[in-house]
Every structure is written in structure tokens, then in C-alpha cells.
Protein backbone atom coordinates (compact mmCIF):
# COMPACT_ATOMS: atom_id res chain seq x y z
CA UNK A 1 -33.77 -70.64 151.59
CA UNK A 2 -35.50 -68.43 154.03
CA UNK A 3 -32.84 -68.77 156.60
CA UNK A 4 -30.06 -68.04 154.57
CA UNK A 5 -31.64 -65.15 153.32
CA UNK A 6 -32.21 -63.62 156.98
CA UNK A 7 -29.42 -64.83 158.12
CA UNK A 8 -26.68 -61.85 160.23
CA UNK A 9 -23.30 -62.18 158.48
CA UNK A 10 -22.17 -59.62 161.31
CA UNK A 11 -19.89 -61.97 162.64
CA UNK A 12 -18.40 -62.93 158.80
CA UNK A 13 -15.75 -61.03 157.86
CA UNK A 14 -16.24 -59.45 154.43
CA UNK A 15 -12.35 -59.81 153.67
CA UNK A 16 -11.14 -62.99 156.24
CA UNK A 17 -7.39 -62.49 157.44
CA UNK A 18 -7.31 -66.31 156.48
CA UNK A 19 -8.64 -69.01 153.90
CA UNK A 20 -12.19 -70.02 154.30
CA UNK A 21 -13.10 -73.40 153.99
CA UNK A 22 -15.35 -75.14 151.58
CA UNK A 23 -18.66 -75.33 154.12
CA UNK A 24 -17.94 -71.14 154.26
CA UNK A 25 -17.65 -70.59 150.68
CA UNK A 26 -20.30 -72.67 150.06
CA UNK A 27 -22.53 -70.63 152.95
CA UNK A 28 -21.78 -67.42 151.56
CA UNK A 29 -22.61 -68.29 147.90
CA UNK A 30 -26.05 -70.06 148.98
CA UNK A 31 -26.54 -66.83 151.16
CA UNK A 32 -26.18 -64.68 147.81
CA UNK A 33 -28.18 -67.01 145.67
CA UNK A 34 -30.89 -66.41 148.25
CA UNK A 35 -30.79 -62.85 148.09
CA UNK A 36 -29.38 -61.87 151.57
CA UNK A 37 -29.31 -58.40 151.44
CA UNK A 38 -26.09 -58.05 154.01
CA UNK A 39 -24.78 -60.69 150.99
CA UNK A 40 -25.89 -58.84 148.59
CA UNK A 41 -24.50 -55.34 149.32
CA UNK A 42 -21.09 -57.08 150.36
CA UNK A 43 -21.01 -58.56 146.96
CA UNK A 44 -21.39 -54.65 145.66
CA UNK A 45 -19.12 -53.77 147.66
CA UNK A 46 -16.30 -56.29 146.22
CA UNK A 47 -17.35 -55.53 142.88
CA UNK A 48 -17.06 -52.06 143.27
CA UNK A 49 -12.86 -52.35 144.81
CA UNK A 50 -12.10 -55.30 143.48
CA UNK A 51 -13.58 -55.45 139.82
CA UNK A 52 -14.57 -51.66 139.13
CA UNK A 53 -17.60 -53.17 137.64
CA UNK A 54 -19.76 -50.22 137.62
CA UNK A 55 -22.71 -52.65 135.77
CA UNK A 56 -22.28 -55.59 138.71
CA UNK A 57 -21.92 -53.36 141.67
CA UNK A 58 -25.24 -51.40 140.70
CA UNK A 59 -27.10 -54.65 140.17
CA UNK A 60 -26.01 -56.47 143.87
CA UNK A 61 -27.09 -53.07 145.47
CA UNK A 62 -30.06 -52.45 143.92
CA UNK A 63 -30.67 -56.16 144.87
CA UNK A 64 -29.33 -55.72 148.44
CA UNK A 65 -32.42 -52.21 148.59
CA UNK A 66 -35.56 -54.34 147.03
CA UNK A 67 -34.61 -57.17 149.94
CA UNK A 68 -34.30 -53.90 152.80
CA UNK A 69 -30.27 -53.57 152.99
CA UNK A 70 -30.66 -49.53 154.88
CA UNK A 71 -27.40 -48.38 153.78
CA UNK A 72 -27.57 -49.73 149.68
CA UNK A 73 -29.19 -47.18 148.72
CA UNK A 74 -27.23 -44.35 150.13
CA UNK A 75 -23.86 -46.26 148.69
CA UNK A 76 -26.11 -46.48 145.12
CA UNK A 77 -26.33 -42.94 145.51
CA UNK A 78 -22.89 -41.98 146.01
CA UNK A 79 -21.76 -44.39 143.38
CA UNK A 80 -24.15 -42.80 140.96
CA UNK A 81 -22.99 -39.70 141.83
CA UNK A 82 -19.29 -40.59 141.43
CA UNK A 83 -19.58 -42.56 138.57
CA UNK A 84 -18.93 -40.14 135.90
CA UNK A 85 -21.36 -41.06 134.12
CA UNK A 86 -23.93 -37.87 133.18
CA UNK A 87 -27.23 -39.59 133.57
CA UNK A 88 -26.02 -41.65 136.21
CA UNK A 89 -25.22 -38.67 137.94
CA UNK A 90 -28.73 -37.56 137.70
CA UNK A 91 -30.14 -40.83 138.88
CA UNK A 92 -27.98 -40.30 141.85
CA UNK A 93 -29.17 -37.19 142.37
CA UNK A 94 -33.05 -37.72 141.86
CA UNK A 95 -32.55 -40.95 144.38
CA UNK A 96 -30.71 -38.89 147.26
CA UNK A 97 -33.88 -36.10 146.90
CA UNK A 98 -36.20 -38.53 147.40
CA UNK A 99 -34.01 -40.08 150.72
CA UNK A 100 -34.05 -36.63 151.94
CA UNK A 101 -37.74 -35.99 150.77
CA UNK A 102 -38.58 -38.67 153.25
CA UNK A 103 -36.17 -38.08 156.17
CA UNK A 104 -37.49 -35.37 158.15
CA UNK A 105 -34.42 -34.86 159.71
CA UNK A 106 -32.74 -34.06 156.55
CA UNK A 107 -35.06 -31.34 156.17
CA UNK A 108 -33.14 -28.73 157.85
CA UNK A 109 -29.45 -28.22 156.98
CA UNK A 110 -27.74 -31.13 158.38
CA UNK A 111 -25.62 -30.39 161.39
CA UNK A 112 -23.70 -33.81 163.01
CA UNK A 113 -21.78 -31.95 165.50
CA UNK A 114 -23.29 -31.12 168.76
CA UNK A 115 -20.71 -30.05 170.51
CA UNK A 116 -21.27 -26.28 172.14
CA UNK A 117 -18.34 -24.92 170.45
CA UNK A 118 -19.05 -26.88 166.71
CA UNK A 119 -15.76 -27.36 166.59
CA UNK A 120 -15.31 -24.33 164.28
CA UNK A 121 -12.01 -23.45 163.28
CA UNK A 122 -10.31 -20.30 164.60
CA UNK A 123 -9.93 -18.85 161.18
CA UNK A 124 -6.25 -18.54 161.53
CA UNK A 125 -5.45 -20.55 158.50
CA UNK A 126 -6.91 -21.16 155.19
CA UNK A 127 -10.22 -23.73 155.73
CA UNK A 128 -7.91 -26.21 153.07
CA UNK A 129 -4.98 -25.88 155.49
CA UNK A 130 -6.65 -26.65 158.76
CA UNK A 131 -7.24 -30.22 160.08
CA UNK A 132 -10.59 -31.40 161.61
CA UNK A 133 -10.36 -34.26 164.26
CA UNK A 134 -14.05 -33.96 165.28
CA UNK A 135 -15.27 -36.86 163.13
CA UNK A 136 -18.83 -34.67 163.05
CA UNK A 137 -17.24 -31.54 162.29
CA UNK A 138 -16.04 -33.91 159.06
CA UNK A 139 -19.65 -35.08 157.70
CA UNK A 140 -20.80 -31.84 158.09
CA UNK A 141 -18.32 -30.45 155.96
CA UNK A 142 -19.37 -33.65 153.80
CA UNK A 143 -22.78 -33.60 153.57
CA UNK A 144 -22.02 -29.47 152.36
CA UNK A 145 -19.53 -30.28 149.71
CA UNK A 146 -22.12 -32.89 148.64
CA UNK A 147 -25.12 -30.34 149.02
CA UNK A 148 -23.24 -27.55 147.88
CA UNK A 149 -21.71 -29.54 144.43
CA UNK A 150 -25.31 -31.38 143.44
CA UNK A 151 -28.72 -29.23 143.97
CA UNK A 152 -31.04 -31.08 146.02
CA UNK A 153 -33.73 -28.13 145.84
């Protein structure tokens, strides 16, 4: 079981372009029994697009964080947040202050674009009517639509 739950899936599509055989499905489901967190969040992540189970995607993530998947718990966060729910919400919120308690890069306002310039927009159009193509320029504007809609303080 160890193996299969250290296991890289990098190389496994999450969606293949065709059928998997019987050896693959059966890989993949031994590599979720086993807890593999890449398994694990994929699983969420199907859940989530496929299903819309809120209840099943929260469980495979929060599975796919205890065994160290680095990006489940940002994704639990932003489902949390986008769930609708009200106390979900707050969950979301109280998880993402306590990511950005502990990232001391977070601790300043988060700026993604380096670029001299930053990209800012000449001001010659609405901010709703202009495009960004600077793909930093876009999580800023991201991470301040986030920070701006949810109090982290």
C-alpha cells in the first residue's frame, strides 16, 4: 500500500482522451483506497464538475490535505468560499487566514506582477471594459476581489 500511496500520477491523465484499461482502473482505484493524496484531490476534483457533490468533494480534499496534497487546501478554501453556504463561507474564510497567517509572503499585499510598468492600464476605459493579458496583472486583480469581498484582517 505504501507505494501506491506515494506514487506520481503526473504522467496519468485526470480525464484520458481514450478508454483505460482494466490494470488502469484498477491502479487508480487501489491508489485512492490507499489515500494518495494526488488521487485523492483528483477524485475532489471530479466530484466537484462532474457530480456537484459539495459533501464528497469536501471529504476527498480534506483527505488529499491530512496525506500533504499543497494545493487541497487552497481549492477547500475557494470551494468553501463559493459554496453558498453561510457557515461554509466562514470556514473558508477562517482556513485562508490561517494560510496567510503562516505565509510570510502573504503578509504584505500580494503583488504577482513584476514587471516595471505593472502592467497598469492607461485609464482610458472603464477598469470592466479593459482586457488584461499579463496573466499576473490577472491574480492580482484576483487575489483583491478575493481580499477586498471576504475580510482577512
Amino acid at each position: 500500500m505504501y507505494v501506491y500511496q506515494h506514487v506520481s500520477l503526473d504522467e496519468v491523465p485526470i480525464i484520458p482522451w481514450k478508454p483505460i484499461s482494466q490494470e488502469q482502473v484498477t491502479f487508480l482505484n487501489t491508489c485512492l483506497q490507499s489515500e494518495n493524496p494526488e488521487s485523492l484531490y483528483r477524485q475532489a476534483v471530479l466530484d466537484y464538475f462532474n457530480k456537484t457533490n459539495l459533501e464528497s468533494t469536501c471529504m476527498h480534499l480534506q483527505k488529499a490535505v491530512k496525506n500533504g496534497h499543497t494545493g487541497a487546501l487552497y481549492v477547500t478554501c475557494i470551494v468553501l468560499l463559493f459554496s453558498g453556504d453561510e457557515e461554509l463561507k466562514q470556514q473558508g474564510i477562517n482556513i485562508l487566514k490561517m494560510i496567510w497567517v503562516k505565509n510570510p509572503v502573504l503578509l504584505e499585499p500580494p503583488v504577482c506582477c513584476t514587471s516595471r510598468d505593472q502592467h497598469h492600464k492607461k485609464r482610458r476605459w472603464s477598469e470592466v471594459e479593459e482586457d488584461v493579458t499579463c496573466e499576473a496583472c490577472v491574480a492580482d486583480q484576483e487575489i483583491n476581489l478575493l481580499s477586498s469581498r471576504y475580510n482577512f484582517d
